[in-house]
PDB file of N, CA and C in Angstrom:
ATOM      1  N   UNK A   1     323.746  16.073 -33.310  1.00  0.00           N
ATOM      2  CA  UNK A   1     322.664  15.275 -32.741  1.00  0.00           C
ATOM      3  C   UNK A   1     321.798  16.154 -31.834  1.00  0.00           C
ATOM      4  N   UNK A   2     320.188  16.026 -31.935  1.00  0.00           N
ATOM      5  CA  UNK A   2     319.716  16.759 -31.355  1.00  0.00           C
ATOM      6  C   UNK A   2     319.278  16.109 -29.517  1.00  0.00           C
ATOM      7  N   UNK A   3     319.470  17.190 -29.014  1.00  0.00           N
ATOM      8  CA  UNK A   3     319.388  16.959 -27.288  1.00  0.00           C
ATOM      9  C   UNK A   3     318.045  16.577 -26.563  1.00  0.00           C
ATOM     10  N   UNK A   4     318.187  15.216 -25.913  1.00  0.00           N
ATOM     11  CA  UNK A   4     316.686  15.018 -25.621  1.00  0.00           C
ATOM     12  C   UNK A   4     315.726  16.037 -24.942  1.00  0.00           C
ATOM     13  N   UNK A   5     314.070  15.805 -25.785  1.00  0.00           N
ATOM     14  CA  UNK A   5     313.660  16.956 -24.940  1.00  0.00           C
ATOM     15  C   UNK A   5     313.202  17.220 -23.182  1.00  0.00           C
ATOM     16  N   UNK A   6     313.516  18.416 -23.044  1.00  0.00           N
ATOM     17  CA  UNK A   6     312.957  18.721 -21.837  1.00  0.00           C
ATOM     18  C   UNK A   6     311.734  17.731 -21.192  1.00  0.00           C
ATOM     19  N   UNK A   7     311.839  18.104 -20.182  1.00  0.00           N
ATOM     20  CA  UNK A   7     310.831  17.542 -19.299  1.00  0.00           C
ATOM     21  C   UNK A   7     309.459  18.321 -19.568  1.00  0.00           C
ATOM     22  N   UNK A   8     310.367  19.739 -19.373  1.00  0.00           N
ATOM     23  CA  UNK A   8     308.475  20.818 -19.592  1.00  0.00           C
ATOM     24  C   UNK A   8     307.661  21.015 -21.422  1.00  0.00           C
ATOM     25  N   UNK A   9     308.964  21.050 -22.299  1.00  0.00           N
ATOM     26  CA  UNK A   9     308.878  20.318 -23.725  1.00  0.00           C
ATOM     27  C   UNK A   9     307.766  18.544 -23.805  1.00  0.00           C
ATOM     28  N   UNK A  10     308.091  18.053 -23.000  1.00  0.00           N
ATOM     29  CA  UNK A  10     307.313  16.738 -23.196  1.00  0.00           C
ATOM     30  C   UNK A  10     306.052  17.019 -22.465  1.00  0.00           C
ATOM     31  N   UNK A  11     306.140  17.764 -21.304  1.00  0.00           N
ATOM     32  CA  UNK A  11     304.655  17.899 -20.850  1.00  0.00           C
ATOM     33  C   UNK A  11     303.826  19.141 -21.683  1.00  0.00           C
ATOM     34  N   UNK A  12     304.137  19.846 -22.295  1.00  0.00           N
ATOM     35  CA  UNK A  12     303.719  21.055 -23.121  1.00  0.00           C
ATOM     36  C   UNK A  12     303.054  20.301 -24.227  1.00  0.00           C
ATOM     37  N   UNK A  13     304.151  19.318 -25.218  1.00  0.00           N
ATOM     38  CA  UNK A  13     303.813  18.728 -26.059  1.00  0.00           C
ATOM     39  C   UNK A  13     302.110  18.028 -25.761  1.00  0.00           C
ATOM     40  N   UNK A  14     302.021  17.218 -24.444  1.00  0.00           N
ATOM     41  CA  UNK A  14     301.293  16.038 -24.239  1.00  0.00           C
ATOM     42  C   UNK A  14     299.801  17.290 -23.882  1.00  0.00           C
ATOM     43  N   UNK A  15     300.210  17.968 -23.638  1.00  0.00           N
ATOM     44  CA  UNK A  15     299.011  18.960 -23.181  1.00  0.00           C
ATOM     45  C   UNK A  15     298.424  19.104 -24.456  1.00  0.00           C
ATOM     46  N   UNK A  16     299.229  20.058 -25.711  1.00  0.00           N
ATOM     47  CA  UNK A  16     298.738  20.264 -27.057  1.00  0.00           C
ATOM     48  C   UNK A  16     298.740  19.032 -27.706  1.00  0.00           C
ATOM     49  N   UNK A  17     298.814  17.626 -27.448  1.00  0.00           N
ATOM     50  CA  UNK A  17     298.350  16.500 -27.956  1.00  0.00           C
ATOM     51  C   UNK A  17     297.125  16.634 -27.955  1.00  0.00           C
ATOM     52  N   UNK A  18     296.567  16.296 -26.884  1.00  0.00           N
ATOM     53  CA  UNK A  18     295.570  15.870 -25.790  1.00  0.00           C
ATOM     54  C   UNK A  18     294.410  17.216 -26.302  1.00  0.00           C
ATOM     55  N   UNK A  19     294.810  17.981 -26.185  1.00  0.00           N
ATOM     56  CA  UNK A  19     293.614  19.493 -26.645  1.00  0.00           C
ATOM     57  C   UNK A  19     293.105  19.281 -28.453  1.00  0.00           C
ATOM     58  N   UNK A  20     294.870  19.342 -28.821  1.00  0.00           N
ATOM     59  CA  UNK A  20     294.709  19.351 -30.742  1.00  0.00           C
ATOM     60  C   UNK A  20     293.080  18.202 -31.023  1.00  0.00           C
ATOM     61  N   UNK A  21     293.756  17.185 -30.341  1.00  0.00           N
ATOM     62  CA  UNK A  21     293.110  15.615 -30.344  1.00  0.00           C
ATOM     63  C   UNK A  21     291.474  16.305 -30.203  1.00  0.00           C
ATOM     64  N   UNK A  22     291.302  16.479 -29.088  1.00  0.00           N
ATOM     65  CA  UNK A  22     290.161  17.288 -28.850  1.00  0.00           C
ATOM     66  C   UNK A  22     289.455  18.488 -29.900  1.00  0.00           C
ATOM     67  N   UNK A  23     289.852  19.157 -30.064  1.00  0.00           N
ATOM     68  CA  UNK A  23     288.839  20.022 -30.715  1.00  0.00           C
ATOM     69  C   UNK A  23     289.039  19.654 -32.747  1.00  0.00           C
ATOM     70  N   UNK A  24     289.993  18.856 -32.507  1.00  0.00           N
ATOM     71  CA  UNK A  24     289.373  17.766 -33.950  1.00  0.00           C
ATOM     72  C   UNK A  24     288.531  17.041 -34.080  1.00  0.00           C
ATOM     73  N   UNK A  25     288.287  16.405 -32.717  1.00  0.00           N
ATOM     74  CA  UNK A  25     286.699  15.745 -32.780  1.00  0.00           C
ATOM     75  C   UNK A  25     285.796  16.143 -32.716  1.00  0.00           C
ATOM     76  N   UNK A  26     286.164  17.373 -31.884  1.00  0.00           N
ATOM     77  CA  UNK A  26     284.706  18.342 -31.643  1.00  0.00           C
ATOM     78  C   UNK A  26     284.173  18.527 -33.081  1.00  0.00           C
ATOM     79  N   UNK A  27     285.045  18.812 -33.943  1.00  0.00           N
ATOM     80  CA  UNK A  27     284.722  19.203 -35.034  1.00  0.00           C
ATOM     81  C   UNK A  27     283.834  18.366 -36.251  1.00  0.00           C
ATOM     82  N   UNK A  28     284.148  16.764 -35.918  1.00  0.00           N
ATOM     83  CA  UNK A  28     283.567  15.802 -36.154  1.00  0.00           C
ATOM     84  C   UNK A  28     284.243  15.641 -37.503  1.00  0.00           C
ATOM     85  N   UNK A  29     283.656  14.053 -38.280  1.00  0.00           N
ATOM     86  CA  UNK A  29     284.320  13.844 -39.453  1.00  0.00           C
ATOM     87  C   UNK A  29     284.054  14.738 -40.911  1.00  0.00           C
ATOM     88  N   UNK A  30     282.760  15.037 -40.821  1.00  0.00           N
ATOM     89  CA  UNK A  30     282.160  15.861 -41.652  1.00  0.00           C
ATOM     90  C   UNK A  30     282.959  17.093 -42.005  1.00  0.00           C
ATOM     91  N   UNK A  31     283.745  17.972 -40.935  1.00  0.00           N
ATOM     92  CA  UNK A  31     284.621  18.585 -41.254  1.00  0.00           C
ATOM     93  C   UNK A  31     285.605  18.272 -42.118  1.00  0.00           C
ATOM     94  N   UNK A  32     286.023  17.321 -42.177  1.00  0.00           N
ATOM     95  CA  UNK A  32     287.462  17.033 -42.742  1.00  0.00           C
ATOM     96  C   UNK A  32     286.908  15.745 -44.209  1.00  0.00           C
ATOM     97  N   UNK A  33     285.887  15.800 -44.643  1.00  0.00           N
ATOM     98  CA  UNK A  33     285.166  15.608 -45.595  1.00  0.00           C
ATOM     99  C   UNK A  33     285.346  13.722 -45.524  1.00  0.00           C
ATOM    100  N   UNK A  34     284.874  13.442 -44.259  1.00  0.00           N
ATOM    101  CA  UNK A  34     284.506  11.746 -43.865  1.00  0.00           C
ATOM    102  C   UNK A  34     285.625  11.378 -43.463  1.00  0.00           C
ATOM    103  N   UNK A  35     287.023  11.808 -43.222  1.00  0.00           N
ATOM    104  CA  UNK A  35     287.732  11.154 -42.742  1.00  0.00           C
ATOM    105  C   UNK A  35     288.287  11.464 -41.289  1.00  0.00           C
ATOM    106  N   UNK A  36     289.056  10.243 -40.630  1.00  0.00           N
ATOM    107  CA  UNK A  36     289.044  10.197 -39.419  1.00  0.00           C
ATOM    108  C   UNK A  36     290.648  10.807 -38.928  1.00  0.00           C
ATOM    109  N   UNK A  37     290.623  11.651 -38.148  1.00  0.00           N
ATOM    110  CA  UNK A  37     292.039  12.147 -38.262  1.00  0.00           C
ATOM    111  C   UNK A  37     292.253  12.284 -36.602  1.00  0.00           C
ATOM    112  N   UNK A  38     293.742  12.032 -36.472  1.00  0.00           N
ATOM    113  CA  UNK A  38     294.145  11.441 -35.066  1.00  0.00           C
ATOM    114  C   UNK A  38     294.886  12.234 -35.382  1.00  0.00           C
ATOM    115  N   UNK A  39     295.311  12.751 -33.894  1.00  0.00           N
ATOM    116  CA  UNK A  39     296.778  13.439 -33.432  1.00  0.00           C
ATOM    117  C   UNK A  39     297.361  12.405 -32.802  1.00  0.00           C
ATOM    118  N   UNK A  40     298.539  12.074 -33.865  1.00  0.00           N
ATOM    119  CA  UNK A  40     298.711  10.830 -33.558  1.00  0.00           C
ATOM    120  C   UNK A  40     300.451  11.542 -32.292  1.00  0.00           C
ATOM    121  N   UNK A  41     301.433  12.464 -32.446  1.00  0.00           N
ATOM    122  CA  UNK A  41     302.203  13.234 -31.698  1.00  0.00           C
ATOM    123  C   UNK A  41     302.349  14.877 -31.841  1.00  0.00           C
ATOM    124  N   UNK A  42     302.946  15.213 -30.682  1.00  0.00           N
ATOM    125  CA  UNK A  42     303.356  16.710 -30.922  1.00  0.00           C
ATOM    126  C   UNK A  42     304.660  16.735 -30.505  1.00  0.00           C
ATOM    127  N   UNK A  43     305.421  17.296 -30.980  1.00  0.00           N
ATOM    128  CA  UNK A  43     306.869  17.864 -30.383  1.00  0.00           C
ATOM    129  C   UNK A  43     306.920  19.577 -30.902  1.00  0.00           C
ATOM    130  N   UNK A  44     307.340  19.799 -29.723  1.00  0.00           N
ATOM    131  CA  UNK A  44     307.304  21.271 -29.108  1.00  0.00           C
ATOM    132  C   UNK A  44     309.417  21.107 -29.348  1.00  0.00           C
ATOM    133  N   UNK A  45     309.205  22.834 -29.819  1.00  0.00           N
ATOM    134  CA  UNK A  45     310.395  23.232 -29.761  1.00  0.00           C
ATOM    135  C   UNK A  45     311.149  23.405 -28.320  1.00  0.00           C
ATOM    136  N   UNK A  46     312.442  24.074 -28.538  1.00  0.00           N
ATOM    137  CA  UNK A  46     312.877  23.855 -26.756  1.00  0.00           C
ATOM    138  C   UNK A  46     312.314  24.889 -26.258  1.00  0.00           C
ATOM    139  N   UNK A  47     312.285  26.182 -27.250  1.00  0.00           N
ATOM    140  CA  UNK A  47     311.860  27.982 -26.588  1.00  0.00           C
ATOM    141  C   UNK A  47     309.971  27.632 -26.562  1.00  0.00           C
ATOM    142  N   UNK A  48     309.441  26.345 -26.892  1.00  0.00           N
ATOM    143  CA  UNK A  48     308.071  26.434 -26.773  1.00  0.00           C
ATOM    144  C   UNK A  48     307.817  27.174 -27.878  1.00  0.00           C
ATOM    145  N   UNK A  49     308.055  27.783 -28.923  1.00  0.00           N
ATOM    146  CA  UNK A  49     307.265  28.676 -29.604  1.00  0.00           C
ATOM    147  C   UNK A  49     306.538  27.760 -31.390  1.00  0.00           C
ATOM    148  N   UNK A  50     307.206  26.771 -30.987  1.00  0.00           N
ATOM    149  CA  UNK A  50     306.834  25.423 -32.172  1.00  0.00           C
ATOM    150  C   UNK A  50     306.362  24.722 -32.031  1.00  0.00           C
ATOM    151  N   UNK A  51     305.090  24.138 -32.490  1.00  0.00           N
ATOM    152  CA  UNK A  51     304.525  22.692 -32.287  1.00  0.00           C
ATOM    153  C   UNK A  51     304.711  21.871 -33.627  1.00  0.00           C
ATOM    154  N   UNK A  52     305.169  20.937 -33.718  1.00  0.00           N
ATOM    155  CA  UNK A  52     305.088  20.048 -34.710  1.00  0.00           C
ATOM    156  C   UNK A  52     304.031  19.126 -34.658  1.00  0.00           C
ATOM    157  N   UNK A  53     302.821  19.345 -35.574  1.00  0.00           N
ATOM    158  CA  UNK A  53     301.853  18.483 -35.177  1.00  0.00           C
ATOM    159  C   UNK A  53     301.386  17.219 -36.215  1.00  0.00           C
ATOM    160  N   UNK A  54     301.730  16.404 -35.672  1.00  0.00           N
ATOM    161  CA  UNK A  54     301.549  15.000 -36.691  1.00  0.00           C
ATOM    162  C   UNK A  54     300.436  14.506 -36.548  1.00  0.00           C
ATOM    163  N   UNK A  55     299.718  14.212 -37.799  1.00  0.00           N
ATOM    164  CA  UNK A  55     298.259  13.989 -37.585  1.00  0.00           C
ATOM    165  C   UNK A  55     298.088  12.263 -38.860  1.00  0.00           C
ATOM    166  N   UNK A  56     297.454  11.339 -37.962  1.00  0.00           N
ATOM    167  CA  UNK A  56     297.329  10.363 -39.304  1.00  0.00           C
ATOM    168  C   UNK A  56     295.963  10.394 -39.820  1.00  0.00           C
ATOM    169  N   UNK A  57     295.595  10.040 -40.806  1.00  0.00           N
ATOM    170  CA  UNK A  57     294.600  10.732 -41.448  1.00  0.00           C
ATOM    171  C   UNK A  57     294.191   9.204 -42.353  1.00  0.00           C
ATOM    172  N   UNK A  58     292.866   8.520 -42.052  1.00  0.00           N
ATOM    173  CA  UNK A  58     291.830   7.735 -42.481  1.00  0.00           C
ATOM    174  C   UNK A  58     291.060   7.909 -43.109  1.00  0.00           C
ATOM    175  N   UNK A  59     290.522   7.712 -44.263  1.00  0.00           N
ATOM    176  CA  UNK A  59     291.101   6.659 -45.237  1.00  0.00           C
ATOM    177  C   UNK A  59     292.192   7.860 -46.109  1.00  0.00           C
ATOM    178  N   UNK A  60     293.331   7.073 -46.249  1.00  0.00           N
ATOM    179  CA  UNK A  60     294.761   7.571 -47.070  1.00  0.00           C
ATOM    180  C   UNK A  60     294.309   8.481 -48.219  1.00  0.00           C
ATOM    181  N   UNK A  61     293.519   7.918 -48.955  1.00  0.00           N
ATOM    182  CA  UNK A  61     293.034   8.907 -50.196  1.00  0.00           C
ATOM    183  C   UNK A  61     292.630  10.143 -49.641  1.00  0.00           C
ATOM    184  N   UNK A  62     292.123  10.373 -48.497  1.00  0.00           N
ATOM    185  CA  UNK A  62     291.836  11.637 -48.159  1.00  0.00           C
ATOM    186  C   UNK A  62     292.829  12.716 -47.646  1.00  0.00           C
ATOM    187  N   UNK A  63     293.710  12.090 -47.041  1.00  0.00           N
ATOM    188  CA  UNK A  63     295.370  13.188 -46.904  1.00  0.00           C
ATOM    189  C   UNK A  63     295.835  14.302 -47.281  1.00  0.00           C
ATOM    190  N   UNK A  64     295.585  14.452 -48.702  1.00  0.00           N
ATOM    191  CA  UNK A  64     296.125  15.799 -49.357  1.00  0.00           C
ATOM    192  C   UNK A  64     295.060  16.248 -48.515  1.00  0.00           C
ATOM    193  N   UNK A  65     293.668  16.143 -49.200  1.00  0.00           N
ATOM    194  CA  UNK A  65     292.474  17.280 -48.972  1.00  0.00           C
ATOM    195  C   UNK A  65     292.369  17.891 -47.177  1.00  0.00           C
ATOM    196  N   UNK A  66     292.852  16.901 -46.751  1.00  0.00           N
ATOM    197  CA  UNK A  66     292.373  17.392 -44.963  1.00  0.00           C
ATOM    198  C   UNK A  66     293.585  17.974 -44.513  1.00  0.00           C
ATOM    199  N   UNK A  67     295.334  17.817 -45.232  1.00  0.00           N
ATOM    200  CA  UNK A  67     296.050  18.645 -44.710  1.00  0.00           C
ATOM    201  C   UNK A  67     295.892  20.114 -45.032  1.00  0.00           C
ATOM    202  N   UNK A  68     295.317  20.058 -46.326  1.00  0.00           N
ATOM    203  CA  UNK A  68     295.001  21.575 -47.423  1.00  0.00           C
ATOM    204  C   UNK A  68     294.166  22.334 -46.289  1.00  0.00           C
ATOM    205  N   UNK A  69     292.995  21.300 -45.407  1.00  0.00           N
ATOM    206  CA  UNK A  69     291.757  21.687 -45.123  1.00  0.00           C
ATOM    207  C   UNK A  69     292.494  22.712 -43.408  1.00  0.00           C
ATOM    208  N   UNK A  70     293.998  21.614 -42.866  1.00  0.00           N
ATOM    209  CA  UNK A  70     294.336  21.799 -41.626  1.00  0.00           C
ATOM    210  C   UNK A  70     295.005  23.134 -41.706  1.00  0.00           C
ATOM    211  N   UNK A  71     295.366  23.019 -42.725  1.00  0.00           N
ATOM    212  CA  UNK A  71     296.653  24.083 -43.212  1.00  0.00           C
ATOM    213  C   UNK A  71     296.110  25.572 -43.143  1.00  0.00           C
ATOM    214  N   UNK A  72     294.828  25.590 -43.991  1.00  0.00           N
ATOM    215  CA  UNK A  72     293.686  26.738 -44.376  1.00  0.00           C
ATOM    216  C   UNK A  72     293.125  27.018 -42.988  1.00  0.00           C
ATOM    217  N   UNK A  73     292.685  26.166 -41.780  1.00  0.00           N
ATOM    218  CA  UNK A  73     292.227  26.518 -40.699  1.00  0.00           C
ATOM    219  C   UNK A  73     293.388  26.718 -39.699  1.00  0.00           C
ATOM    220  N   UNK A  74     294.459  26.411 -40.238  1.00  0.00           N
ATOM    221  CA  UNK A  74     295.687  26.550 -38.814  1.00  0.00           C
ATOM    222  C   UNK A  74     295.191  27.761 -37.898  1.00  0.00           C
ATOM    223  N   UNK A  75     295.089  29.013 -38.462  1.00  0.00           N
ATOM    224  CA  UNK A  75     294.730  30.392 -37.397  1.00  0.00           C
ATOM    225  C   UNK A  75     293.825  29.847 -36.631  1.00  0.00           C
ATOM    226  N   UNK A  76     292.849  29.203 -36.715  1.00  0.00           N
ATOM    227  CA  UNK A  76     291.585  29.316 -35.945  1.00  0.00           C
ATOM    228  C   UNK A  76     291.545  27.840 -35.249  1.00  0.00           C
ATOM    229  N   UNK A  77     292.520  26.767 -35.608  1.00  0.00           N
ATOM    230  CA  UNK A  77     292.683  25.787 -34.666  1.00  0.00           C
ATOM    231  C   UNK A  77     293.477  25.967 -33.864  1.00  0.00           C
ATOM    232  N   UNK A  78     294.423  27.415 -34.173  1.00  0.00           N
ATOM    233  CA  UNK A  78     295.858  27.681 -33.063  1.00  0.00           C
ATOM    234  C   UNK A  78     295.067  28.775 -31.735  1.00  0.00           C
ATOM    235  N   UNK A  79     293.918  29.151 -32.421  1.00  0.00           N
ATOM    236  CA  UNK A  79     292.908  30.235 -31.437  1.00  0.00           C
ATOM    237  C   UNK A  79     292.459  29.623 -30.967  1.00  0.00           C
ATOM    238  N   UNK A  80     291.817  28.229 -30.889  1.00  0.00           N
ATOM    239  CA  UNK A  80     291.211  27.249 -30.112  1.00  0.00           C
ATOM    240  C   UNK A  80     292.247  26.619 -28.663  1.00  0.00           C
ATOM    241  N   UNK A  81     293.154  26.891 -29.554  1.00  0.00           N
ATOM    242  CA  UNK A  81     293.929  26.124 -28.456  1.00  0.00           C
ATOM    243  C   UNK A  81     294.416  26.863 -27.298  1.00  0.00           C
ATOM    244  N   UNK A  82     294.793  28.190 -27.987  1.00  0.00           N
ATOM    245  CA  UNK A  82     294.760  29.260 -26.985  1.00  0.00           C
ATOM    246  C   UNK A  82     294.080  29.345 -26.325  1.00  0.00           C
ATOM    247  N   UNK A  83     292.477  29.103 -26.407  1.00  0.00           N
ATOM    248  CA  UNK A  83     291.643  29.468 -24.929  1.00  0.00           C
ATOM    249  C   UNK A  83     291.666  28.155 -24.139  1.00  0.00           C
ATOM    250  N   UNK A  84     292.541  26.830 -24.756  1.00  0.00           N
ATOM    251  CA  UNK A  84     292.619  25.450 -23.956  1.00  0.00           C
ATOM    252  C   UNK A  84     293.483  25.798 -22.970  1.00  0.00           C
ATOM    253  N   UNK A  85     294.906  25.964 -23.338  1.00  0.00           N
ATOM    254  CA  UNK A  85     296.163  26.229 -23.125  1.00  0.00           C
ATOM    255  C   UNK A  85     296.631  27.465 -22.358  1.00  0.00           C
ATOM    256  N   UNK A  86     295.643  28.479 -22.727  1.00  0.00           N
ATOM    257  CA  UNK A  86     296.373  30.242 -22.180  1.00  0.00           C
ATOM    258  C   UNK A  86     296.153  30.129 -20.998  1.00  0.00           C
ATOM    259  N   UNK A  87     295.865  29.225 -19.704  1.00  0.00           N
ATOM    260  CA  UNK A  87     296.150  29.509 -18.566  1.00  0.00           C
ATOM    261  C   UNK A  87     297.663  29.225 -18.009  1.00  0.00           C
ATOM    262  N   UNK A  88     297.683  27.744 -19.105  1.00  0.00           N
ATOM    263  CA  UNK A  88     299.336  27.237 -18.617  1.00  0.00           C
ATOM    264  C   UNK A  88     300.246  27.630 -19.387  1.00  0.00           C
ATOM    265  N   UNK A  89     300.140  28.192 -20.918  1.00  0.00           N
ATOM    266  CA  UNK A  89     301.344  29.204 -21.663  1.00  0.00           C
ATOM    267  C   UNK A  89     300.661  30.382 -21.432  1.00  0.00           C
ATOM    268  N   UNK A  90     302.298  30.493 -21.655  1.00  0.00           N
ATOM    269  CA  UNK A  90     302.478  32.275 -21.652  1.00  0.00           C
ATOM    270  C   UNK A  90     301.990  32.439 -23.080  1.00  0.00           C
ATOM    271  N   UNK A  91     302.305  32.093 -24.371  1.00  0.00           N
ATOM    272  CA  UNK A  91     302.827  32.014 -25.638  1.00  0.00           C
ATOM    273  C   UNK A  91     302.115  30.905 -26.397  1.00  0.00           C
ATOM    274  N   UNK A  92     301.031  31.012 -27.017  1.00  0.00           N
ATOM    275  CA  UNK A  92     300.571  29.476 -27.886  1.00  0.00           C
ATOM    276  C   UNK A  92     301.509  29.004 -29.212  1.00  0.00           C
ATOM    277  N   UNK A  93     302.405  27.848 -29.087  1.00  0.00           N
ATOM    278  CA  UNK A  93     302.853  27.752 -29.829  1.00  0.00           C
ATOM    279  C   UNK A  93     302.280  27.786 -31.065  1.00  0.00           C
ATOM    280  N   UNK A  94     303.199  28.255 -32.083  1.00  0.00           N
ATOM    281  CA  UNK A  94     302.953  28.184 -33.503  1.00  0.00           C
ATOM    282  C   UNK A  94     302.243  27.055 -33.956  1.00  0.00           C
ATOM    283  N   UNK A  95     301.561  25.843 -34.516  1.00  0.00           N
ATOM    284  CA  UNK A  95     301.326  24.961 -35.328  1.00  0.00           C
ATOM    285  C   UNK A  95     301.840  25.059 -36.700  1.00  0.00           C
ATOM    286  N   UNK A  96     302.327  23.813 -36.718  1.00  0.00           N
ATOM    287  CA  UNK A  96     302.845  23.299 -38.486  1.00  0.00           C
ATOM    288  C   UNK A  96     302.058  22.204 -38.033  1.00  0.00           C
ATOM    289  N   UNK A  97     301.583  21.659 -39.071  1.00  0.00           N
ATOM    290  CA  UNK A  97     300.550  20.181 -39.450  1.00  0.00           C
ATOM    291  C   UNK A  97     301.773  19.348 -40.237  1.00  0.00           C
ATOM    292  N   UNK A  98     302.275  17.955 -39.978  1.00  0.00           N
ATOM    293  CA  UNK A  98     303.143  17.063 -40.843  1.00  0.00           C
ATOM    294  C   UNK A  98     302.104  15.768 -40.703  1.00  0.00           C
ATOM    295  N   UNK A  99     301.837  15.182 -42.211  1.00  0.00           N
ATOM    296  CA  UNK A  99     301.411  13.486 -42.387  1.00  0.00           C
ATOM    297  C   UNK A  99     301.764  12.633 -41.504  1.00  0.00           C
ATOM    298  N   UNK A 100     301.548  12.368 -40.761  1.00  0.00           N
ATOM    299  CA  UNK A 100     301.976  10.621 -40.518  1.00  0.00           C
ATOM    300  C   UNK A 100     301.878   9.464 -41.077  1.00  0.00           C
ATOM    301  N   UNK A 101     303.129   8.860 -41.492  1.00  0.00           N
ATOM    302  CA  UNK A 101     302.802   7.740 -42.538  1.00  0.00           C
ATOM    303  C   UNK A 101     302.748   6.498 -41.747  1.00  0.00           C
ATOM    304  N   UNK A 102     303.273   6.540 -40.554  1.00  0.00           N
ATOM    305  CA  UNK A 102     303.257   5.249 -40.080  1.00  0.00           C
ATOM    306  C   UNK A 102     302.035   3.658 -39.807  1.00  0.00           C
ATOM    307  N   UNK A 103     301.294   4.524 -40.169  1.00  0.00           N
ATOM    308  CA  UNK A 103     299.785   3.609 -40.701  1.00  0.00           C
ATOM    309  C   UNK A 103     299.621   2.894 -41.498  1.00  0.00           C
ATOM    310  N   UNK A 104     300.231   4.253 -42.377  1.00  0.00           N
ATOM    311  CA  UNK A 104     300.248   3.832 -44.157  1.00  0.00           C
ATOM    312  C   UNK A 104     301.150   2.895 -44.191  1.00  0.00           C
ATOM    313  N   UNK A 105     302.575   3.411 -43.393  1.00  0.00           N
ATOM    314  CA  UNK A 105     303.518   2.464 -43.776  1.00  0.00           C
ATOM    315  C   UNK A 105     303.599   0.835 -43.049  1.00  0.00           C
ATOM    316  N   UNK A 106     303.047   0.943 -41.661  1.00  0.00           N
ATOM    317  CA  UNK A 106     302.521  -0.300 -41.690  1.00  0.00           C
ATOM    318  C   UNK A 106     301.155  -1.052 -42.518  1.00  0.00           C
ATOM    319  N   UNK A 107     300.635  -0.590 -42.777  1.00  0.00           N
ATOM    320  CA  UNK A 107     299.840  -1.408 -43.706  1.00  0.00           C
ATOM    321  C   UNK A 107     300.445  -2.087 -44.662  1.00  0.00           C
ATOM    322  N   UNK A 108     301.551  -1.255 -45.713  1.00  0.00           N
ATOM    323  CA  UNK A 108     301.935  -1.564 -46.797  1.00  0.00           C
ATOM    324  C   UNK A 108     302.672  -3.271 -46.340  1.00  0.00           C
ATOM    325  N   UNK A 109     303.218  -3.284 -45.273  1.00  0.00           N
ATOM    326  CA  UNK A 109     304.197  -4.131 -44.452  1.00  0.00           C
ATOM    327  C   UNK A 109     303.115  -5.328 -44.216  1.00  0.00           C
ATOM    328  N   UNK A 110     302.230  -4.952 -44.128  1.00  0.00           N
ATOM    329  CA  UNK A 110     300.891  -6.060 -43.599  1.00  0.00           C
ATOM    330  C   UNK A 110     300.490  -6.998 -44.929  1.00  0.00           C
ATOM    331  N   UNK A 111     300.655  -6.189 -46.105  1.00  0.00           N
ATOM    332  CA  UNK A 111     300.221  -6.497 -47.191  1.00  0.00           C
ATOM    333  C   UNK A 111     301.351  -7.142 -48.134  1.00  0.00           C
ATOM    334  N   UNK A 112     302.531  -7.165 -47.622  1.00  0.00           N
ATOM    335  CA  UNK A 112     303.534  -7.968 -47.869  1.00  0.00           C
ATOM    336  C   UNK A 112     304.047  -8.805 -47.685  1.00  0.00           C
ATOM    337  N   UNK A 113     303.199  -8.907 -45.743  1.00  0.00           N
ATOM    338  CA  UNK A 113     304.084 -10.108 -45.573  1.00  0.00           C
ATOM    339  C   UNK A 113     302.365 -11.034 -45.939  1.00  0.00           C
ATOM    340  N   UNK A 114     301.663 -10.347 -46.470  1.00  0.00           N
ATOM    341  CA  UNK A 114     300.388 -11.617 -46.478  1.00  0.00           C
ATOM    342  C   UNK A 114     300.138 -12.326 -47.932  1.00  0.00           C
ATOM    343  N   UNK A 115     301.182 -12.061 -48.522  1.00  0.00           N
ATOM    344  CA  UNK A 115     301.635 -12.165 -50.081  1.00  0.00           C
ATOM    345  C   UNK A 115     302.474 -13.744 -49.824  1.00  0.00           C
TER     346      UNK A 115
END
C-alpha cells in the first residue's frame, strides 16, 4: 500500500496544478484544436522528480488528438513551468500527461440513470 503523500508533495503538486492550469489557457483553445482542457490533478512523486499530470479534455472526441498534441509539446510545457516554479524547486519535475475519465465516466452514469 502506498504511503500518504507528504505535506511538501501536496503543496508542490497544488503549485504545478495551479501553473500547468495556467499556461494551458494562456495558450487558448485554438491550440489544442477547439477543445477545452483542464488540469483537472497533479501528484508529485515523493523525491519530487515526477509529476503525474491528469488533464480532462472537452469535447471527448478530441482526447487522442490533444494528448498526442500534450505529449509532442511536453519539453516546452515542462520549460514553461520551470520559469513558474524555478524559484521554489530546485529540480522541475518531469511531466507525464494521463486522461481523465472521470467526466466521461460520469456522464455515461448521467445517461443511464436518465434511461
Amino acid at each position: 500500500m502506498d504511503k500518504a503523500p507528504s505535506t511538501r508533495q501536496l503543496k508542490v503538486a497544488r503549485e504545478i496544478q495551479k501553473d500547468m492550469a495556467e499556461i494551458i489557457r494562456s495558450k487558448g483553445m485554438a491550440a489544442f484544436g477547439g477543445a477545452m482542457v483542464t488540469v483537472s490533478e497533479v501528484r508529485v512523486s515523493p523525491d519530487l522528480s515526477i509529476a503525474k499530470t491528469y488533464v480532462s479534455i472537452f469535447p471527448s472526441d478530441k482526447q487522442e488528438s490533444v494528448m498526442k498534441l500534450l505529449e509532442e509539446n511536453n519539453k516546452a510545457l515542462r520549460g514553461e513551468l520551470g520559469h513558474k516554479v524555478g524559484k521554489q524547486l530546485r529540480i522541475v519535475p518531469e511531466i507525464v500527461f494521463y486522461l481523465d475519465t472521470s467526466l466521461d465516466y460520469a456522464e455515461h452514469i448521467d445517461e443511464l440513470l436518465k434511461k
